[in-house]
PDB file of N, CA and C in Angstrom:
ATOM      1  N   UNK A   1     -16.175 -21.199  -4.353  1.00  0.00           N
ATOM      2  CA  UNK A   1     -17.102 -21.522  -5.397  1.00  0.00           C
ATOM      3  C   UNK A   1     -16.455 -21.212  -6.746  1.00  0.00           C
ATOM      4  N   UNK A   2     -16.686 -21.938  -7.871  1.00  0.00           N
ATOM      5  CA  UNK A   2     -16.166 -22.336  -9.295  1.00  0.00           C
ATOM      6  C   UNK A   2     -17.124 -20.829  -9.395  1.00  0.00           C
ATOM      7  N   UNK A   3     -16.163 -20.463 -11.124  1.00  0.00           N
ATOM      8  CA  UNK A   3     -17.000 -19.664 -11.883  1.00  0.00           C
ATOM      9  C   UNK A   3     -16.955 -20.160 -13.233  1.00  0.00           C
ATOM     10  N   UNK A   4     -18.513 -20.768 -13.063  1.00  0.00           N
ATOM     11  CA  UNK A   4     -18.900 -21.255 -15.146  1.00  0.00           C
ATOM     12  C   UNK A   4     -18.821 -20.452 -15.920  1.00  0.00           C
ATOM     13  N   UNK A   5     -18.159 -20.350 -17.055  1.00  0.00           N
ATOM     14  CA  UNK A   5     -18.097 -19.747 -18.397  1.00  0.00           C
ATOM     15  C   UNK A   5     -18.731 -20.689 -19.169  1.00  0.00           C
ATOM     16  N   UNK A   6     -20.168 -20.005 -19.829  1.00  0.00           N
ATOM     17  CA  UNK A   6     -21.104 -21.086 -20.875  1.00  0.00           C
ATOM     18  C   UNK A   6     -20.638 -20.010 -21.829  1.00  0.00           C
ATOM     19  N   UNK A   7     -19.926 -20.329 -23.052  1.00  0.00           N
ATOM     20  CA  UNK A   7     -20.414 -20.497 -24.462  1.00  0.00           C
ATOM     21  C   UNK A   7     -20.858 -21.281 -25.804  1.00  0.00           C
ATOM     22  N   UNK A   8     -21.256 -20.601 -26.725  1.00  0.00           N
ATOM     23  CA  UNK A   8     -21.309 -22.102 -27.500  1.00  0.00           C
ATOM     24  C   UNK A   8     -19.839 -22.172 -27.631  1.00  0.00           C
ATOM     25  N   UNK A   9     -19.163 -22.313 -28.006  1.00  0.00           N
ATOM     26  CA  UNK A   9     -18.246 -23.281 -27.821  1.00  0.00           C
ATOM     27  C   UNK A   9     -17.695 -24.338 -26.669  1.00  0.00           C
ATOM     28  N   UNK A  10     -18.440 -23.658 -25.800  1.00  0.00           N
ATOM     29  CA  UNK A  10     -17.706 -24.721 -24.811  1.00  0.00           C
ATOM     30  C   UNK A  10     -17.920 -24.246 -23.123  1.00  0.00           C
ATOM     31  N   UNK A  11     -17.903 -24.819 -22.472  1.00  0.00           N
ATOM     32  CA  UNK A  11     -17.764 -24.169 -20.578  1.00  0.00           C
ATOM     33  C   UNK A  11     -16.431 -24.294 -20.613  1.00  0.00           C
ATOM     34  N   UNK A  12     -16.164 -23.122 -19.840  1.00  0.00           N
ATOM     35  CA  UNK A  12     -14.616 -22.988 -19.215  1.00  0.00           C
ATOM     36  C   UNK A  12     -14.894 -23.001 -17.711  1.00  0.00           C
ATOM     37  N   UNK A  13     -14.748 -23.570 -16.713  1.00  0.00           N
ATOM     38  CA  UNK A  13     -14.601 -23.605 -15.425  1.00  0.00           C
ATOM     39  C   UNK A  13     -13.404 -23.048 -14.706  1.00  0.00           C
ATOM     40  N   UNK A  14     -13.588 -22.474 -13.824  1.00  0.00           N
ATOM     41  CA  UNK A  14     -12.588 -20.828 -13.299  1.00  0.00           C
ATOM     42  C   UNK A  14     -12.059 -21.411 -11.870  1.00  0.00           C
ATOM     43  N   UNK A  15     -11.464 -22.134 -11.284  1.00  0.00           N
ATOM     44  CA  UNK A  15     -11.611 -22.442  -9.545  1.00  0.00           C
ATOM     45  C   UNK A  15     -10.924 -21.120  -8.741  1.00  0.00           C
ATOM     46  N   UNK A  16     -11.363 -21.104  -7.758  1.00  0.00           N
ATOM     47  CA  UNK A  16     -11.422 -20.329  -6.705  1.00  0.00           C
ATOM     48  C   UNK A  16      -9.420 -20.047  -6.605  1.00  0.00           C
ATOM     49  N   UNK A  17      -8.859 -20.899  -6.594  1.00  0.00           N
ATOM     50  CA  UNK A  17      -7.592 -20.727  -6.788  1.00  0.00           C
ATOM     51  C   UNK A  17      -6.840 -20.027  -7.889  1.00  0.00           C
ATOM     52  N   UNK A  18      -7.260 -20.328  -9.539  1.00  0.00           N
ATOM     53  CA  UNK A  18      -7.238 -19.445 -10.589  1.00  0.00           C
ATOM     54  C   UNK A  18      -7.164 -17.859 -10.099  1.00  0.00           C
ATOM     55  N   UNK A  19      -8.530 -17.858  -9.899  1.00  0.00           N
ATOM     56  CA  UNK A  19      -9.171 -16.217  -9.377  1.00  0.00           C
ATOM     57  C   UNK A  19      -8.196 -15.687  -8.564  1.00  0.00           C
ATOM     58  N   UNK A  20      -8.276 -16.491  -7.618  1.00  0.00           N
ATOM     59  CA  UNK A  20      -6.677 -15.512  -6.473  1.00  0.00           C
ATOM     60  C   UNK A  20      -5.388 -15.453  -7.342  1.00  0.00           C
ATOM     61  N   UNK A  21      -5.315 -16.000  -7.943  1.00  0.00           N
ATOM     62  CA  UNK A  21      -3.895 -16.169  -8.793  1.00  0.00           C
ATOM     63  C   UNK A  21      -3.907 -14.813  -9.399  1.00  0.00           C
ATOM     64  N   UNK A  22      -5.012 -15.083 -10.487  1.00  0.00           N
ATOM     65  CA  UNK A  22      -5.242 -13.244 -11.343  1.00  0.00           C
ATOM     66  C   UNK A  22      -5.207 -12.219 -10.421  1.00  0.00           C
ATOM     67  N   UNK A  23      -6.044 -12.473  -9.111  1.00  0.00           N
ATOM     68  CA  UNK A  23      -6.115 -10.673  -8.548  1.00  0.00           C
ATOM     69  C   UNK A  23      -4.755 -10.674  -7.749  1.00  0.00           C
ATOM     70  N   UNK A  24      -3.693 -11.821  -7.614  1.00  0.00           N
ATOM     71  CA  UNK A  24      -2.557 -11.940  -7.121  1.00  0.00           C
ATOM     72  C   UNK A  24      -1.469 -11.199  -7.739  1.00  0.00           C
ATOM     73  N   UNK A  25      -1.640 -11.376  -8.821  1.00  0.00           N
ATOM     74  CA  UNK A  25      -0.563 -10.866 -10.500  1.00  0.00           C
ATOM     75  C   UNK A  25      -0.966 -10.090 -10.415  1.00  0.00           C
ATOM     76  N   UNK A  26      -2.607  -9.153 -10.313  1.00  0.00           N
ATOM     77  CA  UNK A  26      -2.630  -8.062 -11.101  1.00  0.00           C
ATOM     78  C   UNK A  26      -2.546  -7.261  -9.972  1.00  0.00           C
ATOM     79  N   UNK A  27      -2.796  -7.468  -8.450  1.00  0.00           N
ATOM     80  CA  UNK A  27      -2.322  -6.514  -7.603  1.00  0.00           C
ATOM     81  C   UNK A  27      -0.813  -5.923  -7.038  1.00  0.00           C
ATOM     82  N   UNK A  28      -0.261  -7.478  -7.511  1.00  0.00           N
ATOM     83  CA  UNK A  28       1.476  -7.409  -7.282  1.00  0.00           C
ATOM     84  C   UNK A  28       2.057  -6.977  -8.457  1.00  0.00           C
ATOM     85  N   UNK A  29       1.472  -6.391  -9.760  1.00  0.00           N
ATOM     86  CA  UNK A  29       2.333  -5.847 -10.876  1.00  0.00           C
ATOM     87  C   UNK A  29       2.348  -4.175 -10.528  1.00  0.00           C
ATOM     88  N   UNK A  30       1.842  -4.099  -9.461  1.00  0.00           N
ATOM     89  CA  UNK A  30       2.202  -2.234  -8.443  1.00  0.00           C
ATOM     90  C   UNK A  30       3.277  -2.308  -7.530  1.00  0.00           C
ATOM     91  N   UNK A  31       4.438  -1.546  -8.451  1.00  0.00           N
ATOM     92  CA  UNK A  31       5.508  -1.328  -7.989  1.00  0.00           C
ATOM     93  C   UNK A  31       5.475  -0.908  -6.741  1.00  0.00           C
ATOM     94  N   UNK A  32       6.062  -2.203  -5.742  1.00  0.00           N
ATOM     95  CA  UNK A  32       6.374  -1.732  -3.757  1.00  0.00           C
ATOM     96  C   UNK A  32       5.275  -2.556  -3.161  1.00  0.00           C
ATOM     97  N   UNK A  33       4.174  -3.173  -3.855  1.00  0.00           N
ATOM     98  CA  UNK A  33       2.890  -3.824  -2.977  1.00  0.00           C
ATOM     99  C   UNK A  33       2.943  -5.294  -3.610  1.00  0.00           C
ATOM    100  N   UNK A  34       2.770  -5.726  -2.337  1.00  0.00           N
ATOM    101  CA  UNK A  34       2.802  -7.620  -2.269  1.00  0.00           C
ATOM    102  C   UNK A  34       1.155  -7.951  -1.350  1.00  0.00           C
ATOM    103  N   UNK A  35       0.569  -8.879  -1.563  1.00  0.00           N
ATOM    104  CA  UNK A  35      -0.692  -9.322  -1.022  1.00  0.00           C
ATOM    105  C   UNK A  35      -0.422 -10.060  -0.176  1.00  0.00           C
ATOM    106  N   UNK A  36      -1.188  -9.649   1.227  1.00  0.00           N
ATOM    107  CA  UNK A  36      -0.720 -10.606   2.168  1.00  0.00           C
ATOM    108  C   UNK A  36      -0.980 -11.529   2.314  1.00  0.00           C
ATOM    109  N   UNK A  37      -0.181 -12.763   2.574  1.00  0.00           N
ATOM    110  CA  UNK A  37      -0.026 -14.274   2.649  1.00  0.00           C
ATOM    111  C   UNK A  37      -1.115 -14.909   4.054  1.00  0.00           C
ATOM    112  N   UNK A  38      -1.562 -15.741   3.526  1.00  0.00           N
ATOM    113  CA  UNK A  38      -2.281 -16.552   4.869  1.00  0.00           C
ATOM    114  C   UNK A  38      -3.749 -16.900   4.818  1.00  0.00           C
ATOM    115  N   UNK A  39      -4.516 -16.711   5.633  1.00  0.00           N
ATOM    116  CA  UNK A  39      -6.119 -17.213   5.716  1.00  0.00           C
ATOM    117  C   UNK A  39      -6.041 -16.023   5.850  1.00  0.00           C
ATOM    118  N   UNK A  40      -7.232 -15.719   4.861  1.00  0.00           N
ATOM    119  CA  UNK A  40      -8.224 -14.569   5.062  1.00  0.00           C
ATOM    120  C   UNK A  40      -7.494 -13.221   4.154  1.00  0.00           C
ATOM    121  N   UNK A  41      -6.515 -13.215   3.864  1.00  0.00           N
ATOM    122  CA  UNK A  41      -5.662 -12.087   3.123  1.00  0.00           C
ATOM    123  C   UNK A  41      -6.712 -11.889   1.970  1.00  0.00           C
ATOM    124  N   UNK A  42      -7.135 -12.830   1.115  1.00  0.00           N
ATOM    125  CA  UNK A  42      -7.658 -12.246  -0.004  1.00  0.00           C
ATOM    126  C   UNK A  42      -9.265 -12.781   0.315  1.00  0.00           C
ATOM    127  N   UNK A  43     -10.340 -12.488  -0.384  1.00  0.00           N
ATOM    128  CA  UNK A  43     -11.375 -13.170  -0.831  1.00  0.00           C
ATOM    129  C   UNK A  43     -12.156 -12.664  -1.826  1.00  0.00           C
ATOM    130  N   UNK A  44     -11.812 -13.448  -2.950  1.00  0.00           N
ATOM    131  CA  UNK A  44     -12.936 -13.262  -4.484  1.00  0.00           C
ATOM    132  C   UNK A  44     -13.844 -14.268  -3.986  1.00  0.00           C
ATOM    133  N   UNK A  45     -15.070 -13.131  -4.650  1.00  0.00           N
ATOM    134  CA  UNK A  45     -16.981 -13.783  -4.785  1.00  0.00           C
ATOM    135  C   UNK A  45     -17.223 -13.227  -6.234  1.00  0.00           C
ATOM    136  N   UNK A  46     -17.721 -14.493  -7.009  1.00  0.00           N
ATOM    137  CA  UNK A  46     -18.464 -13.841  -7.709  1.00  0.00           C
ATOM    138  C   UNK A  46     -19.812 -14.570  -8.375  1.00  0.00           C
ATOM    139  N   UNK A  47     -20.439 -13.835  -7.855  1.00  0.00           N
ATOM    140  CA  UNK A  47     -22.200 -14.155  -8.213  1.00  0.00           C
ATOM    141  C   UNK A  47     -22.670 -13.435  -8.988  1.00  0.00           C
ATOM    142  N   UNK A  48     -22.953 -13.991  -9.531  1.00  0.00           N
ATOM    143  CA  UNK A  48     -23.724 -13.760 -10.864  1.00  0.00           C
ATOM    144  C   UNK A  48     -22.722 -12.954 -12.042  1.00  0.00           C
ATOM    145  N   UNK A  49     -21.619 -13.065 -12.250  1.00  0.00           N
ATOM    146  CA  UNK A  49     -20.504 -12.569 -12.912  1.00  0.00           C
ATOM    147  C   UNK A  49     -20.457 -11.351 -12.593  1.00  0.00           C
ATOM    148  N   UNK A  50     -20.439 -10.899 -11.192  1.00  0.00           N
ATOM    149  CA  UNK A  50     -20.034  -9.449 -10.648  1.00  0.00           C
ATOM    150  C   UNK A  50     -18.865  -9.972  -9.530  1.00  0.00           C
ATOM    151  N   UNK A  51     -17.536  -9.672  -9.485  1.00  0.00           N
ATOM    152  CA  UNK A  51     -16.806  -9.886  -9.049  1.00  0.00           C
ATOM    153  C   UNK A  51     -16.170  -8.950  -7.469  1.00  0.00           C
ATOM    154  N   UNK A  52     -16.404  -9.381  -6.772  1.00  0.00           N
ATOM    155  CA  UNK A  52     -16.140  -8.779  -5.359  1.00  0.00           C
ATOM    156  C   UNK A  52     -14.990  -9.409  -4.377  1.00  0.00           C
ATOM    157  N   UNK A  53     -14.164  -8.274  -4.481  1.00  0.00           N
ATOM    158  CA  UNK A  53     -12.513  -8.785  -4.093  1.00  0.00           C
ATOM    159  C   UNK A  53     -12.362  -7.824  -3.025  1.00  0.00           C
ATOM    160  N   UNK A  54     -11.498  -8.622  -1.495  1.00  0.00           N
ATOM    161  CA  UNK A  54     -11.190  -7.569  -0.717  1.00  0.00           C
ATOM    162  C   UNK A  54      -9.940  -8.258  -0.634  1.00  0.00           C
ATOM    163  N   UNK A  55      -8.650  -7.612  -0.474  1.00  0.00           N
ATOM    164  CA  UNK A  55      -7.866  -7.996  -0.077  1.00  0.00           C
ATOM    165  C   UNK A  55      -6.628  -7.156   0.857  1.00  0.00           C
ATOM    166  N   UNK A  56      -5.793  -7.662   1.455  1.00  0.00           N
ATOM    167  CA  UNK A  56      -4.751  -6.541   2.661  1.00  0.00           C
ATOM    168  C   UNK A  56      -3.481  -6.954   1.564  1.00  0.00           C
ATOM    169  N   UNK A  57      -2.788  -5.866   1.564  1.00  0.00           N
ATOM    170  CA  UNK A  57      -1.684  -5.639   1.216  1.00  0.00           C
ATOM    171  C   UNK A  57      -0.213  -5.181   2.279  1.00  0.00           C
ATOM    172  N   UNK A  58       0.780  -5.696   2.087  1.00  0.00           N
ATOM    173  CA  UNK A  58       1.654  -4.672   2.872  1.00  0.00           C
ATOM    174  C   UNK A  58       2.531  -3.511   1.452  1.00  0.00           C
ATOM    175  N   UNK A  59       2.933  -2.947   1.429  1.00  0.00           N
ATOM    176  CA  UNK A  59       3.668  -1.774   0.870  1.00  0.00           C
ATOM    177  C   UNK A  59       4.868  -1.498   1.517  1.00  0.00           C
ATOM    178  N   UNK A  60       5.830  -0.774   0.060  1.00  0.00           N
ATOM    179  CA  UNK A  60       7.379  -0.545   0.666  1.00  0.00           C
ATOM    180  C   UNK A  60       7.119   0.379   1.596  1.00  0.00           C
ATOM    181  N   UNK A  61       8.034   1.003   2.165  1.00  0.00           N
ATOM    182  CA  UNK A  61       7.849   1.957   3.493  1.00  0.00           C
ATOM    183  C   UNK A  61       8.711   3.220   1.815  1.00  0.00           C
ATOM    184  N   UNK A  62       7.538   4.483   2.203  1.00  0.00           N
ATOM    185  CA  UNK A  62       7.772   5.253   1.432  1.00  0.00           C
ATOM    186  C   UNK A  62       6.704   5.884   0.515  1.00  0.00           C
ATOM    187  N   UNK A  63       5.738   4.290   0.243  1.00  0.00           N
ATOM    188  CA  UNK A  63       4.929   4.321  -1.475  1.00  0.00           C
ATOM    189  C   UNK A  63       3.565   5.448  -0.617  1.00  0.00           C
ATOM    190  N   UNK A  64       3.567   6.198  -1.534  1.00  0.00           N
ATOM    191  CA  UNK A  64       2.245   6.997  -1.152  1.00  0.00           C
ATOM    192  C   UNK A  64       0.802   6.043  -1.521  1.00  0.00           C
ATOM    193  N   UNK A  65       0.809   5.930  -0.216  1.00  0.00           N
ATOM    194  CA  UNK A  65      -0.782   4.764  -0.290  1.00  0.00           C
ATOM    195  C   UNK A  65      -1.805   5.105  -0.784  1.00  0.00           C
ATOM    196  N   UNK A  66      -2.362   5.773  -1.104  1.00  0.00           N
ATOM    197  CA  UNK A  66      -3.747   5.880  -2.105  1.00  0.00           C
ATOM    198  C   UNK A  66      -3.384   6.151  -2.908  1.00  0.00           C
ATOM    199  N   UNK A  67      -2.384   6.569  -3.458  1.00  0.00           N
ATOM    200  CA  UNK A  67      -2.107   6.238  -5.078  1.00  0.00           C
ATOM    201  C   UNK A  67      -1.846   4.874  -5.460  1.00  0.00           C
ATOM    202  N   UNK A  68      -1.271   4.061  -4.625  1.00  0.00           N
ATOM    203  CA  UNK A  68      -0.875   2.437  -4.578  1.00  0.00           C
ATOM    204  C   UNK A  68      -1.936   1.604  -4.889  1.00  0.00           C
ATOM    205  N   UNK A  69      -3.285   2.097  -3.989  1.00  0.00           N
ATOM    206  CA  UNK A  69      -4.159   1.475  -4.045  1.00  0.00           C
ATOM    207  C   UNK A  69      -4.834   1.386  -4.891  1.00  0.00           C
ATOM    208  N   UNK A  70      -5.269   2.941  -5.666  1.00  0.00           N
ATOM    209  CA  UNK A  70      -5.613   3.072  -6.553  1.00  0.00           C
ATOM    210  C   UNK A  70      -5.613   1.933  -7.671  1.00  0.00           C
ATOM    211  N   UNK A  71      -3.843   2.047  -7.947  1.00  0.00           N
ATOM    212  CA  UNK A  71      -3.495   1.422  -9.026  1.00  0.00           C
ATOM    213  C   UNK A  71      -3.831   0.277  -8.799  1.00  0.00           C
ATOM    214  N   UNK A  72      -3.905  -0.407  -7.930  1.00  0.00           N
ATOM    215  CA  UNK A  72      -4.224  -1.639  -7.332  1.00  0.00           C
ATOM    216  C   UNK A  72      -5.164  -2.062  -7.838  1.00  0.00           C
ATOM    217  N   UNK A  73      -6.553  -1.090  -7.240  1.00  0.00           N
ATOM    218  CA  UNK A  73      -7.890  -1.784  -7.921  1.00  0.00           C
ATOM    219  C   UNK A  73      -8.311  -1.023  -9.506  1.00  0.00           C
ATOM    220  N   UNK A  74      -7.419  -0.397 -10.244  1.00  0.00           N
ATOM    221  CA  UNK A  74      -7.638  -0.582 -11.524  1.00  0.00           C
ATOM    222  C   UNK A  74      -7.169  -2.043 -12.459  1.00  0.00           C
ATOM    223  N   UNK A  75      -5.943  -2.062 -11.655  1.00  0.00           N
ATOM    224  CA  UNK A  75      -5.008  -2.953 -11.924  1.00  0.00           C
ATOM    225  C   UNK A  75      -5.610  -4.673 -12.317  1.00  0.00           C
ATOM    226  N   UNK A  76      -6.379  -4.549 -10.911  1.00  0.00           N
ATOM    227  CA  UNK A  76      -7.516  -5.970 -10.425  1.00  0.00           C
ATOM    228  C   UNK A  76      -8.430  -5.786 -11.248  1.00  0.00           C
ATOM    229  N   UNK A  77      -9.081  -4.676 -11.503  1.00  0.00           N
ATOM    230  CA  UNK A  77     -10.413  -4.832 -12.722  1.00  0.00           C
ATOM    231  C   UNK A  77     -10.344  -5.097 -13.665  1.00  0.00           C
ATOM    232  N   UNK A  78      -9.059  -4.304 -14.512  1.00  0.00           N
ATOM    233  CA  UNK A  78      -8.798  -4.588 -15.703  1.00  0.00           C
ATOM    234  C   UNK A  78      -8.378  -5.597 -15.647  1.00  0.00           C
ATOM    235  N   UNK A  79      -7.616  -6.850 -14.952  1.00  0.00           N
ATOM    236  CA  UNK A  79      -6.914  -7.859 -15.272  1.00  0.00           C
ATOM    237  C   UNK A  79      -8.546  -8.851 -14.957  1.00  0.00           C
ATOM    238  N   UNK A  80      -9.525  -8.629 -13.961  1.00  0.00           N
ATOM    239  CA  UNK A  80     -10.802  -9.696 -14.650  1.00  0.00           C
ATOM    240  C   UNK A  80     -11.794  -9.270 -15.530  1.00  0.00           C
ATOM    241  N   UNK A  81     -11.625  -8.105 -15.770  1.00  0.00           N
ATOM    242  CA  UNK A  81     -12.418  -7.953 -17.155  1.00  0.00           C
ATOM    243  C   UNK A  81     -11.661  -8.488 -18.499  1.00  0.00           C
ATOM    244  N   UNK A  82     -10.201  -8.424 -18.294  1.00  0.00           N
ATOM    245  CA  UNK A  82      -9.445  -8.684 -19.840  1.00  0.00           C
ATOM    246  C   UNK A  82      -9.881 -10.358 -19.703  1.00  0.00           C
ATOM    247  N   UNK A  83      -9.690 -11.097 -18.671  1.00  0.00           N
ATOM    248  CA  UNK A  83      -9.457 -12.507 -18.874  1.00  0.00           C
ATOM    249  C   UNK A  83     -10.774 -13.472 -18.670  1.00  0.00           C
ATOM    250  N   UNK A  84     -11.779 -12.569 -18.450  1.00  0.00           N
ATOM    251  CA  UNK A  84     -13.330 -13.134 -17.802  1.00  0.00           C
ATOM    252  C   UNK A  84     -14.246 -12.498 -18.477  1.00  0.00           C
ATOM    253  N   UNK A  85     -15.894 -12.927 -18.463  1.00  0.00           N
ATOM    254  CA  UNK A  85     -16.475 -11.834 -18.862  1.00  0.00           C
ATOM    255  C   UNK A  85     -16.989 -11.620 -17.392  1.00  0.00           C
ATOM    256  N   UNK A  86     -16.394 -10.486 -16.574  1.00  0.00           N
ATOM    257  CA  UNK A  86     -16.817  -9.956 -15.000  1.00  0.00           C
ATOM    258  C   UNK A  86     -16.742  -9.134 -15.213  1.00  0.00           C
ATOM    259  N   UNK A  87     -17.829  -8.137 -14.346  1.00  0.00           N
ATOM    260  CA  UNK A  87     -17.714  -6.692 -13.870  1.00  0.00           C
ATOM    261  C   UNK A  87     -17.347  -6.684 -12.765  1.00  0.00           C
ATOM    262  N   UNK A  88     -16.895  -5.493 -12.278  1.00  0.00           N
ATOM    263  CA  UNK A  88     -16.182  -5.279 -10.949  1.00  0.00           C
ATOM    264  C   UNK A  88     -17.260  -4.558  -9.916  1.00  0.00           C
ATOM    265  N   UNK A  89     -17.805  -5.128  -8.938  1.00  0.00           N
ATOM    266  CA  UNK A  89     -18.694  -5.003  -8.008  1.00  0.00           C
ATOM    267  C   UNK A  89     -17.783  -4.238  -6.693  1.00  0.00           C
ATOM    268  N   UNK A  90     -16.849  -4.566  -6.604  1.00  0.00           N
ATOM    269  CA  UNK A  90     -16.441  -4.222  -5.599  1.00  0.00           C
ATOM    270  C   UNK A  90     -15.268  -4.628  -5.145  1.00  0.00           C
ATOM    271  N   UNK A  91     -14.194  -3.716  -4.805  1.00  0.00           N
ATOM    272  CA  UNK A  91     -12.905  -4.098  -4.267  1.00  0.00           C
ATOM    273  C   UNK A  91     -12.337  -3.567  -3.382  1.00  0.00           C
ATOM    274  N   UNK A  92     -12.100  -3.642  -2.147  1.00  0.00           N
ATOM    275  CA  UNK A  92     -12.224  -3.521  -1.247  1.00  0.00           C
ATOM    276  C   UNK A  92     -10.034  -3.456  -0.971  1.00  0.00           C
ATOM    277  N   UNK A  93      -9.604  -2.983  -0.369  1.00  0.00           N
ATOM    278  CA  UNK A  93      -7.997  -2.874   0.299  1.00  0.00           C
ATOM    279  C   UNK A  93      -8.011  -2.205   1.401  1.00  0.00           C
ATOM    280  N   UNK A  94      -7.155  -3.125   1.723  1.00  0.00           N
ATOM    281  CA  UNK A  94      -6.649  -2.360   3.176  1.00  0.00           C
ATOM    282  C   UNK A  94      -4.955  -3.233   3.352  1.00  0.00           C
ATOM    283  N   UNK A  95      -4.378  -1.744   3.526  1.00  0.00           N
ATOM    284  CA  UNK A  95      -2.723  -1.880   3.765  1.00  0.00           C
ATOM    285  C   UNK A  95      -2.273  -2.220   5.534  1.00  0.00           C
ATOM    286  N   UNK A  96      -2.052  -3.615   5.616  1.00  0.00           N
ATOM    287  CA  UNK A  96      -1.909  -3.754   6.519  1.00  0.00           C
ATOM    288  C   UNK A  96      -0.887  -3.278   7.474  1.00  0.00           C
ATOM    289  N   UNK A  97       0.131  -3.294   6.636  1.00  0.00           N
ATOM    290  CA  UNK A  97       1.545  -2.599   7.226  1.00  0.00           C
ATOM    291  C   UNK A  97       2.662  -2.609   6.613  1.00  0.00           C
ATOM    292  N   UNK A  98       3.446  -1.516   6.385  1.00  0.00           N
ATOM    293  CA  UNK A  98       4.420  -1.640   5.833  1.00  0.00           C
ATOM    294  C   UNK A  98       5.349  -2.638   5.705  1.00  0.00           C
ATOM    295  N   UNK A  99       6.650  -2.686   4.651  1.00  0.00           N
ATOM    296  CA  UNK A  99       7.232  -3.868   4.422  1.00  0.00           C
ATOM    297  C   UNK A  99       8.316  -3.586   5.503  1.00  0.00           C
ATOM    298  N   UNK A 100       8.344  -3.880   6.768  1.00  0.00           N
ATOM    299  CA  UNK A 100       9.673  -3.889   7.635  1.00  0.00           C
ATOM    300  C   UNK A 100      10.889  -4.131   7.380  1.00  0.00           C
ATOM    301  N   UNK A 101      11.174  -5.137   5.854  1.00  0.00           N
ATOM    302  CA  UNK A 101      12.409  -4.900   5.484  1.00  0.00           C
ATOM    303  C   UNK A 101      13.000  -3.706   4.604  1.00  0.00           C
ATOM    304  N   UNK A 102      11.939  -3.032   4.169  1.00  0.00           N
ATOM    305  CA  UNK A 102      12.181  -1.772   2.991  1.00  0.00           C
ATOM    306  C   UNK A 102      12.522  -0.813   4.134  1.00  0.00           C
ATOM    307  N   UNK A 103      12.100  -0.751   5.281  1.00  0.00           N
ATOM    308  CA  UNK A 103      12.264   0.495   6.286  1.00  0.00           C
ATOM    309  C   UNK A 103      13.312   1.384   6.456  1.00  0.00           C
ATOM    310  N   UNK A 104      14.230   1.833   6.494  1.00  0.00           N
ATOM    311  CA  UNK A 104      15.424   2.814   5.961  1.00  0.00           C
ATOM    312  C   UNK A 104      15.939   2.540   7.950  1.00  0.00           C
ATOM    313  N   UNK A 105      16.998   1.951   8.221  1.00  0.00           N
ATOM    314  CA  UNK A 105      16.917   1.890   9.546  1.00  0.00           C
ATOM    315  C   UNK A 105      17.384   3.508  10.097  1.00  0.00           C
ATOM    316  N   UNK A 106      17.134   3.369  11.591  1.00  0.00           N
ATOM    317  CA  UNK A 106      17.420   4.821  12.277  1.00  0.00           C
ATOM    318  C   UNK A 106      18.860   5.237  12.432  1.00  0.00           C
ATOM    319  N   UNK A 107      19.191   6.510  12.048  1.00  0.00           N
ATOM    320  CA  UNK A 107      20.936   6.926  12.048  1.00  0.00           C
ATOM    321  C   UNK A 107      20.926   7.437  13.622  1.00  0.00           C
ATOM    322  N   UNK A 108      21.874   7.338  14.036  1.00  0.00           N
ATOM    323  CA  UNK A 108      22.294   7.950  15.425  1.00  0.00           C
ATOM    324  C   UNK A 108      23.282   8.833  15.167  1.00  0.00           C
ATOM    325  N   UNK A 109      22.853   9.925  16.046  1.00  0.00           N
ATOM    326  CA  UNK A 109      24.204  11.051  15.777  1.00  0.00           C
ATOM    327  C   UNK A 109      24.485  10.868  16.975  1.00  0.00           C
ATOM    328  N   UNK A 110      26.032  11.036  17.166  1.00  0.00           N
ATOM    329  CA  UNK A 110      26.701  11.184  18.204  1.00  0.00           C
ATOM    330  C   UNK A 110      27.190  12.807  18.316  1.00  0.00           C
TER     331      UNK A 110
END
């Protein structure tokens, strides 16, 4: 679903693709976390200009995860409050799994 922007000056129309784009940028500008790719990874709602985002992330192998996340959903609020007029209803993460290529491989001692 579109999100209408009425002012007098004008409607701005928001598509559903836009929206993932912003909480895309503003969750991937946290150093080590990428949003996971595919159906169902992300989903913005927003009714009645309250904005409700859940999305899975993977993370470098290392990043202390609730601080990650944190930054994550400040990151996501502030980037649709700066560019929308939305409040943040709710944002929802979950780290699906680490980045398997960041993983430090296993040393063998002989």
């Amino acid at each position: 679903m579109s999100f209408v922007v009425s002012e007098p000056a004008g409607t701005i129309t928001v598509t559903p693709p836009a929206l993932a784009g912003l909480v895309i940028q503003a969750a991937e500008s946290v150093d080590g976390v990428q949003v996971r790719r595919g159906r169902r990874r992300l989903d913005v709602d927003v009714p009645l200009g309250e904005a409700s985002v859940r999305l899975e992330l993977t993370a470098r192998y290392g990043l202390v995860l609730p601080e990650a996340a944190r930054e994550v959903q400040q990151r996501v609020a502030d980037a649709l409050a700066a560019g929308l007029p939305l409040t943040s209803g709710g944002l929802a993460i979950r780290v699906a799994e680490p980045d398997d290529l960041l993983i430090a491989p296993r040393q063998t001692v002989a």
